[in-house]
N, C-alpha and C. Protein backbone atom coordinates (compact mmCIF):
# COMPACT_ATOMS: atom_id res chain seq x y z
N UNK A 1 0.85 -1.19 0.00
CA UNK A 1 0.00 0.00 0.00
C UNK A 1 0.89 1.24 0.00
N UNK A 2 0.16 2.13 -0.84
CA UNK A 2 1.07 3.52 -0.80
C UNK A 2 0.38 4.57 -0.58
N UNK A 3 0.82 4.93 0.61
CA UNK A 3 -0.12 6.09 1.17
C UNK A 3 0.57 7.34 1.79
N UNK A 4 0.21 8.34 2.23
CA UNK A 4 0.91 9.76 3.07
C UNK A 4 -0.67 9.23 4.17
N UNK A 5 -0.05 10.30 4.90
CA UNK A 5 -0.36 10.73 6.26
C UNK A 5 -0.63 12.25 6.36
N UNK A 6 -2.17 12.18 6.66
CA UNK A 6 -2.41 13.81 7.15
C UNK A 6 -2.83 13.58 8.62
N UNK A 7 -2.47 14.83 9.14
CA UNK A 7 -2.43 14.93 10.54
C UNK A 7 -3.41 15.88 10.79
N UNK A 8 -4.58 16.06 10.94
CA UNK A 8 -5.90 16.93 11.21
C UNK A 8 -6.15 17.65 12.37
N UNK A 9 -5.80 19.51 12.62
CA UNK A 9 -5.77 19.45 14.09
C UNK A 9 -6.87 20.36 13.63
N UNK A 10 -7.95 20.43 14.94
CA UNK A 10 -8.86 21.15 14.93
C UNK A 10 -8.82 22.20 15.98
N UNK A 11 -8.76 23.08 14.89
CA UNK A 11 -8.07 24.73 15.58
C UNK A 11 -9.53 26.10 15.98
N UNK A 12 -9.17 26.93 17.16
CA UNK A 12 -10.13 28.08 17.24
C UNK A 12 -10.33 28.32 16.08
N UNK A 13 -9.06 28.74 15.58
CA UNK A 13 -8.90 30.16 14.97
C UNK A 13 -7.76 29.33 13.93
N UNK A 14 -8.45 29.61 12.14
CA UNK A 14 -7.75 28.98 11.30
C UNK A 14 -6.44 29.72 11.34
N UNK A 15 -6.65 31.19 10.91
CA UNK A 15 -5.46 31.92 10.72
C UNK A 15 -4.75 32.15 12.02
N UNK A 16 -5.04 32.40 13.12
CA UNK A 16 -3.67 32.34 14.09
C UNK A 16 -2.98 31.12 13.80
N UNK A 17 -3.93 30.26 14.02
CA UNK A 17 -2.90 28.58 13.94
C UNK A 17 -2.12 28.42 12.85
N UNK A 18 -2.46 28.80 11.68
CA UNK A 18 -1.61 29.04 10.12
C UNK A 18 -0.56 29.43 10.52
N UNK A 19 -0.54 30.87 10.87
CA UNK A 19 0.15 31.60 11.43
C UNK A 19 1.79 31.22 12.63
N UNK A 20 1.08 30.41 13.46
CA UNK A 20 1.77 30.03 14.20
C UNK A 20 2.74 29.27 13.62
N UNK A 21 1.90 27.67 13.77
CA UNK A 21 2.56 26.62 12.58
C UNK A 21 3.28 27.35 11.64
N UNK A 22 3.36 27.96 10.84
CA UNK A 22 4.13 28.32 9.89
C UNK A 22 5.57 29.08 10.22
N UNK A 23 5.20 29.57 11.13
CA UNK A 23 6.19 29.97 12.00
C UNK A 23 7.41 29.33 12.64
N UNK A 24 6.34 28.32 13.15
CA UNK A 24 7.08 27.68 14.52
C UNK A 24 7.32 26.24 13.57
N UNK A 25 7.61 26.32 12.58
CA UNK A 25 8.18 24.72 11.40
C UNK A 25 8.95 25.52 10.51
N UNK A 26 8.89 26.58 10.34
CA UNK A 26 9.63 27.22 9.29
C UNK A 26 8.64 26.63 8.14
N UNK A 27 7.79 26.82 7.65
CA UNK A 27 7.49 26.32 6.48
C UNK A 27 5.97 27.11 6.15
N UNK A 28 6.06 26.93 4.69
CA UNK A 28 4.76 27.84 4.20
C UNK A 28 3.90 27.07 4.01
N UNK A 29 2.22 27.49 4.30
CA UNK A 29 1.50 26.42 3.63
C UNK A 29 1.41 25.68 1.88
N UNK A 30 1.11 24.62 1.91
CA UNK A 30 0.65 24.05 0.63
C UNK A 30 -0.65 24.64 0.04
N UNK A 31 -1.48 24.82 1.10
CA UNK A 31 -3.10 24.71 0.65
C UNK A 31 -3.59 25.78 1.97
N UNK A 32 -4.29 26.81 1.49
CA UNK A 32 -4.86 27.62 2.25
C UNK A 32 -5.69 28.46 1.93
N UNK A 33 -7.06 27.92 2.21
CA UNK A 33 -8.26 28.29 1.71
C UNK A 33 -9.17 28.15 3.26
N UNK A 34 -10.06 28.55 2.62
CA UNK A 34 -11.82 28.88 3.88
C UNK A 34 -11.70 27.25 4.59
N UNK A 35 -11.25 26.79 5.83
CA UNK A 35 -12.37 25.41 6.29
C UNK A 35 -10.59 24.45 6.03
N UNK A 36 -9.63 25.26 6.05
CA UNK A 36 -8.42 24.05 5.81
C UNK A 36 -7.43 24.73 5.18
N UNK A 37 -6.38 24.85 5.85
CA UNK A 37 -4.82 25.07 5.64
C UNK A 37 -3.60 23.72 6.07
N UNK A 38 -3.15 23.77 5.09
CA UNK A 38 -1.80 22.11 4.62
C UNK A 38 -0.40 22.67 4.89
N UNK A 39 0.10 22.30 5.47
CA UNK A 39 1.76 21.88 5.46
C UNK A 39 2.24 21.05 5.77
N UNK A 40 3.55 20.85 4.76
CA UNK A 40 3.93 19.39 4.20
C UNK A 40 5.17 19.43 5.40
N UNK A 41 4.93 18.29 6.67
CA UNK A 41 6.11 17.96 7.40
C UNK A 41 6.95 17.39 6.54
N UNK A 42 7.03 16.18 6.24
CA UNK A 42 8.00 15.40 5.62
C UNK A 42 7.74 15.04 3.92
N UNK A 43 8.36 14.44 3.46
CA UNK A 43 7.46 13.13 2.47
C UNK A 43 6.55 12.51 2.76
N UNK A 44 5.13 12.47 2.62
CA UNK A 44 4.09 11.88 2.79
C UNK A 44 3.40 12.50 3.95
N UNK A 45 3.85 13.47 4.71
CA UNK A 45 3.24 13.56 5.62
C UNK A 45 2.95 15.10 5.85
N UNK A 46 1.34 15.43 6.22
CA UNK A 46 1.10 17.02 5.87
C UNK A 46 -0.06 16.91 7.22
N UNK A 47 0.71 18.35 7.44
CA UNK A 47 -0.48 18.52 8.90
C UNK A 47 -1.42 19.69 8.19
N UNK A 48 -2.86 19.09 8.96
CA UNK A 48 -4.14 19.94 7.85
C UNK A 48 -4.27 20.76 9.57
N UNK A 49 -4.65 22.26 9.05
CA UNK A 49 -5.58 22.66 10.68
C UNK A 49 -6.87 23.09 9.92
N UNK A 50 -8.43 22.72 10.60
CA UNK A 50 -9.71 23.18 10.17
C UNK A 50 -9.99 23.71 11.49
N UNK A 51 -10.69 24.30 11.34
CA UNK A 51 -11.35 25.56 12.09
C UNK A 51 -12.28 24.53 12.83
N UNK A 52 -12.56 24.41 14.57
CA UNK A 52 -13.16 23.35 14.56
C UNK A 52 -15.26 23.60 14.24
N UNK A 53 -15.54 25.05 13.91
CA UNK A 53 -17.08 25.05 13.72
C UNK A 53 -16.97 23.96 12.39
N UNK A 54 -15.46 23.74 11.40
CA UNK A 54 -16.19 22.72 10.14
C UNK A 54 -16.20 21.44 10.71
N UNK A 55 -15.02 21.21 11.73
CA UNK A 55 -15.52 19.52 11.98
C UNK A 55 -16.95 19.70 12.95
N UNK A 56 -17.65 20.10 13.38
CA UNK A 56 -18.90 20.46 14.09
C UNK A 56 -19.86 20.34 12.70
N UNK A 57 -19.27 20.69 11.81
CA UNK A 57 -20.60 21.08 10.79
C UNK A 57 -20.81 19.65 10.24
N UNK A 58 -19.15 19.53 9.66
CA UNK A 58 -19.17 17.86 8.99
C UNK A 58 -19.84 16.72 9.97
N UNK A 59 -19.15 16.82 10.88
CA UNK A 59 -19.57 15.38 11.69
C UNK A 59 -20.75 15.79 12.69
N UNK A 60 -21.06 16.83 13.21
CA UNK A 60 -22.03 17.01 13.97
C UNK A 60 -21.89 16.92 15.39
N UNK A 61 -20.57 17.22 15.76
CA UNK A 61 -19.88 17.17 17.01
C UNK A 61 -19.18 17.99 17.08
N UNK A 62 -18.80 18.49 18.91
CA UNK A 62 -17.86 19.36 19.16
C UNK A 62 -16.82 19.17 19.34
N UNK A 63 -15.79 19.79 19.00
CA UNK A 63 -14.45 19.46 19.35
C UNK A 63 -14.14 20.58 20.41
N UNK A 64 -15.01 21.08 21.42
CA UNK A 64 -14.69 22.00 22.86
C UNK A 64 -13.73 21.02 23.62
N UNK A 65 -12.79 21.68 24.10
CA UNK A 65 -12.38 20.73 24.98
C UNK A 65 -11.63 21.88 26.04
N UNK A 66 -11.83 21.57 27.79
CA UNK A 66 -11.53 22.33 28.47
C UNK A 66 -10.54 23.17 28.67
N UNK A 67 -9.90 24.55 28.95
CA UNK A 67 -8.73 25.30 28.73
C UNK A 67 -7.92 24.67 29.54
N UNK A 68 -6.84 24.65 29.27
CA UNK A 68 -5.57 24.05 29.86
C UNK A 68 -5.73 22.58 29.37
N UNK A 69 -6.64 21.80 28.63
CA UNK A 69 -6.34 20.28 28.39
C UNK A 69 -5.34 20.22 26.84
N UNK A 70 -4.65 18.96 27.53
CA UNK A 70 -3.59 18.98 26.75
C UNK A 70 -4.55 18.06 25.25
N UNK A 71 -4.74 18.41 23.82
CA UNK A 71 -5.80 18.13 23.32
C UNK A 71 -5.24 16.79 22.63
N UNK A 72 -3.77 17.07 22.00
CA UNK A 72 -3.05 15.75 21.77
C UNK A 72 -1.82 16.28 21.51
N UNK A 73 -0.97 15.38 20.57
CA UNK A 73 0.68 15.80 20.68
C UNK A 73 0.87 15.39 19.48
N UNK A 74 1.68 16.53 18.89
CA UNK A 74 2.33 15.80 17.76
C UNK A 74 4.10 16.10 17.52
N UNK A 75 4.29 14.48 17.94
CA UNK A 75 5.70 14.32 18.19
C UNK A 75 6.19 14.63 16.65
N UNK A 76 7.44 15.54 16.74
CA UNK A 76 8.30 15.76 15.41
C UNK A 76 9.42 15.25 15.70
N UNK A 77 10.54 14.53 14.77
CA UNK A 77 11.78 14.41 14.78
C UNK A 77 12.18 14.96 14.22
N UNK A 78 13.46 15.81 14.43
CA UNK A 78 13.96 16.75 14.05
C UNK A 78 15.56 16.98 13.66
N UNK A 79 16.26 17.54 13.11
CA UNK A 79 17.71 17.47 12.88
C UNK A 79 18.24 18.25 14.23
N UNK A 80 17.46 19.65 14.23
CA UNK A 80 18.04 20.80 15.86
C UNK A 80 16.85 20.88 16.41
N UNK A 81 16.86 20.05 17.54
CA UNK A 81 15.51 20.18 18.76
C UNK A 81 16.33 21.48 18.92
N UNK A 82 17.12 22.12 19.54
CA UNK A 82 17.47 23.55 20.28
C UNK A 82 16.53 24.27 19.01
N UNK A 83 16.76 24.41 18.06
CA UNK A 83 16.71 25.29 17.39
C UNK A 83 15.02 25.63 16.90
N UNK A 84 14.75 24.06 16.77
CA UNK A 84 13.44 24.06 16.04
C UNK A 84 12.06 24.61 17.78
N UNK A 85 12.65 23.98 18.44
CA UNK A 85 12.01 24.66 19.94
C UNK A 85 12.28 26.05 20.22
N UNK A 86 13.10 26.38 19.93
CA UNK A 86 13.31 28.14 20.22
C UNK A 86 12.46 28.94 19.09
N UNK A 87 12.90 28.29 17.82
CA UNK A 87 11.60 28.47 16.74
C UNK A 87 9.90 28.92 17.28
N UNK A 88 9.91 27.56 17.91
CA UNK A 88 8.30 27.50 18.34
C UNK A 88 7.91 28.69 19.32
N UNK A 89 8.61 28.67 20.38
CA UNK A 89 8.74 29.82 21.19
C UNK A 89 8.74 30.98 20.47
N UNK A 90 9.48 31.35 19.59
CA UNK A 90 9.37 32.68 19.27
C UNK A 90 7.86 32.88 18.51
N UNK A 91 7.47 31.81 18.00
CA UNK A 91 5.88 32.09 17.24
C UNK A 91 4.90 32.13 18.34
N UNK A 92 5.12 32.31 19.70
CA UNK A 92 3.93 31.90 20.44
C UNK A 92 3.72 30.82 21.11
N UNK A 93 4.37 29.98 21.31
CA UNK A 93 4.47 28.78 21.96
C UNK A 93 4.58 29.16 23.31
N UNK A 94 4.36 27.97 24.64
CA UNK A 94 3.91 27.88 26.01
C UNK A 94 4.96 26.97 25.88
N UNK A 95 6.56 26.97 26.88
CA UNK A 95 7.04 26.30 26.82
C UNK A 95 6.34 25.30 27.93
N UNK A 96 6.54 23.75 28.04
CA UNK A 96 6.01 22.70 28.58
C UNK A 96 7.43 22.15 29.26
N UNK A 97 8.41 21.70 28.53
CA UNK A 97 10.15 21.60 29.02
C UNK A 97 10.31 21.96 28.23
N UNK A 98 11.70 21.92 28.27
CA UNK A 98 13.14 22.25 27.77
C UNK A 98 13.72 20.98 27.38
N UNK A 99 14.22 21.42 25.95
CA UNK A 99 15.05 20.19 25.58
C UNK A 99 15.95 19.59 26.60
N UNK A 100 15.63 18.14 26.41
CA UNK A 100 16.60 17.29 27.44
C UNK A 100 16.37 15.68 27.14
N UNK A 101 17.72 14.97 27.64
CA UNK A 101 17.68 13.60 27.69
C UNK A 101 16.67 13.29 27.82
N UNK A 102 16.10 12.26 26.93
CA UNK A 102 14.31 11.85 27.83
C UNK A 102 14.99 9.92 27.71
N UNK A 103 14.38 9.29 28.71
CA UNK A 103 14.69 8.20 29.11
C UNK A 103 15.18 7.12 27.72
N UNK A 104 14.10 7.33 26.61
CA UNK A 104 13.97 6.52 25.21
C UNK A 104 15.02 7.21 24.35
N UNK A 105 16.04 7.74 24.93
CA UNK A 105 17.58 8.14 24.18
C UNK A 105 17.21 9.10 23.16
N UNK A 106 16.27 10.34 23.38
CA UNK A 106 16.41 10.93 22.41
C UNK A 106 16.25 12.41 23.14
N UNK A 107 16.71 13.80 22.86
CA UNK A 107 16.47 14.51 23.34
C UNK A 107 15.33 15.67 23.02
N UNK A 108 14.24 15.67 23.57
CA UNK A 108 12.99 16.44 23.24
C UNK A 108 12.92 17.76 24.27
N UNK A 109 12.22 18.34 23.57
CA UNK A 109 11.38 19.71 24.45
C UNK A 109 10.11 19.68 23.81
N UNK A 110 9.19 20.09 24.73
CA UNK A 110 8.15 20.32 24.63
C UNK A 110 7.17 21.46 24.83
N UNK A 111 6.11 22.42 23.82
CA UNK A 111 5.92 23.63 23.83
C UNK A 111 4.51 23.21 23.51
N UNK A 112 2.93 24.07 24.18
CA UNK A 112 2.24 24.36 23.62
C UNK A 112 1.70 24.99 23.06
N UNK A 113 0.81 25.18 21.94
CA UNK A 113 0.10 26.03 20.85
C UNK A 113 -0.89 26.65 21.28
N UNK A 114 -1.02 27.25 20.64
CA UNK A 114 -2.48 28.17 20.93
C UNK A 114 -3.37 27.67 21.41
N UNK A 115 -3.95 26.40 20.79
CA UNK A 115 -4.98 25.84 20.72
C UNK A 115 -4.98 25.07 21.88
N UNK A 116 -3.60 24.56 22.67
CA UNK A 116 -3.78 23.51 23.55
C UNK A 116 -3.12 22.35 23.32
N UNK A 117 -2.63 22.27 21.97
CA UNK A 117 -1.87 20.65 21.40
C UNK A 117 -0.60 20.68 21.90
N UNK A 118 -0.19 19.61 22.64
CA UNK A 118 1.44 19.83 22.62
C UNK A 118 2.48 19.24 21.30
N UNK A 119 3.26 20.46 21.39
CA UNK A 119 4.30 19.89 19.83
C UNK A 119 5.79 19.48 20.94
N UNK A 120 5.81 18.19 20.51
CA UNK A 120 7.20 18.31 20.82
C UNK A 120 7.87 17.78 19.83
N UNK A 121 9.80 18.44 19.70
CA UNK A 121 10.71 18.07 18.94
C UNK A 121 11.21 17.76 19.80
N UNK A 122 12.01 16.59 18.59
CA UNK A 122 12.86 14.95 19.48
C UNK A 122 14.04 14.89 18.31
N UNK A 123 14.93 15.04 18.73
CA UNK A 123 16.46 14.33 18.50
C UNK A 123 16.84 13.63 18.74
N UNK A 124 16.93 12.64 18.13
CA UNK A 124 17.85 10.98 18.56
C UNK A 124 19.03 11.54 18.59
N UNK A 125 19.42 10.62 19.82
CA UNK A 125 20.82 10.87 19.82
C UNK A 125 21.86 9.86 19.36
């Protein structure tokens, strides 16, 4: 099977989160229109953010979820955790840690987004 991977986060606010993300990855969107903005992490793999009133509209559910809950994580591997974390920070990010040894031999920090998602970058060491 040959497939990519989209990663779907459901955001307040399309354009801050654009905004951010784009920022805090260094990278421009692919696709950015009304209800969905694309950027391509890797080969095959593209994180979508929708505004969450469209997943409410599509599926007929809320995606509210309480302030301060951590909503999910999306682990990145990275070439410079220092760098790509100071990145995030400067777009607005909530630092969570600081890059460091984490037990599974790789060194991560962890920052949250606007929205509540935690991003962390991970360096194998």
């Amino acid at each position: 099977m040959t497939a990519s991977a989209h990663f779907v986060l459901y955001v307040r606010d399309q354009a801050r989160s654009r905004d951010f993300y784009a920022r805090a990855l260094g990278v421009t969107p692919r696709l950015d229109v009304p209800g969905m903005t694309e950027l391509a992490l890797a080969e095959g793999a593209i994180l979508g953010l929708m505004p969450e009133r469209g997943i409410e509209r599509l599926l007929g559910v809320t995606a509210n979820v309480p302030e301060g809950f951590a909503r999910a994580e999306l682990y990145l591997v990275v070439d410079d955790v220092h760098a790509c974390h100071a990145r995030a920070l400067a777009a607005g990010a909530r630092e969570l840690s600081p890059p460091s040894l984490r037990d599974w031999g790789a060194t991560v920090g962890y920052v949250r987004d606007p929205d509540g998602y935690v991003l962390a970058f991970a360096q194998p060491q």
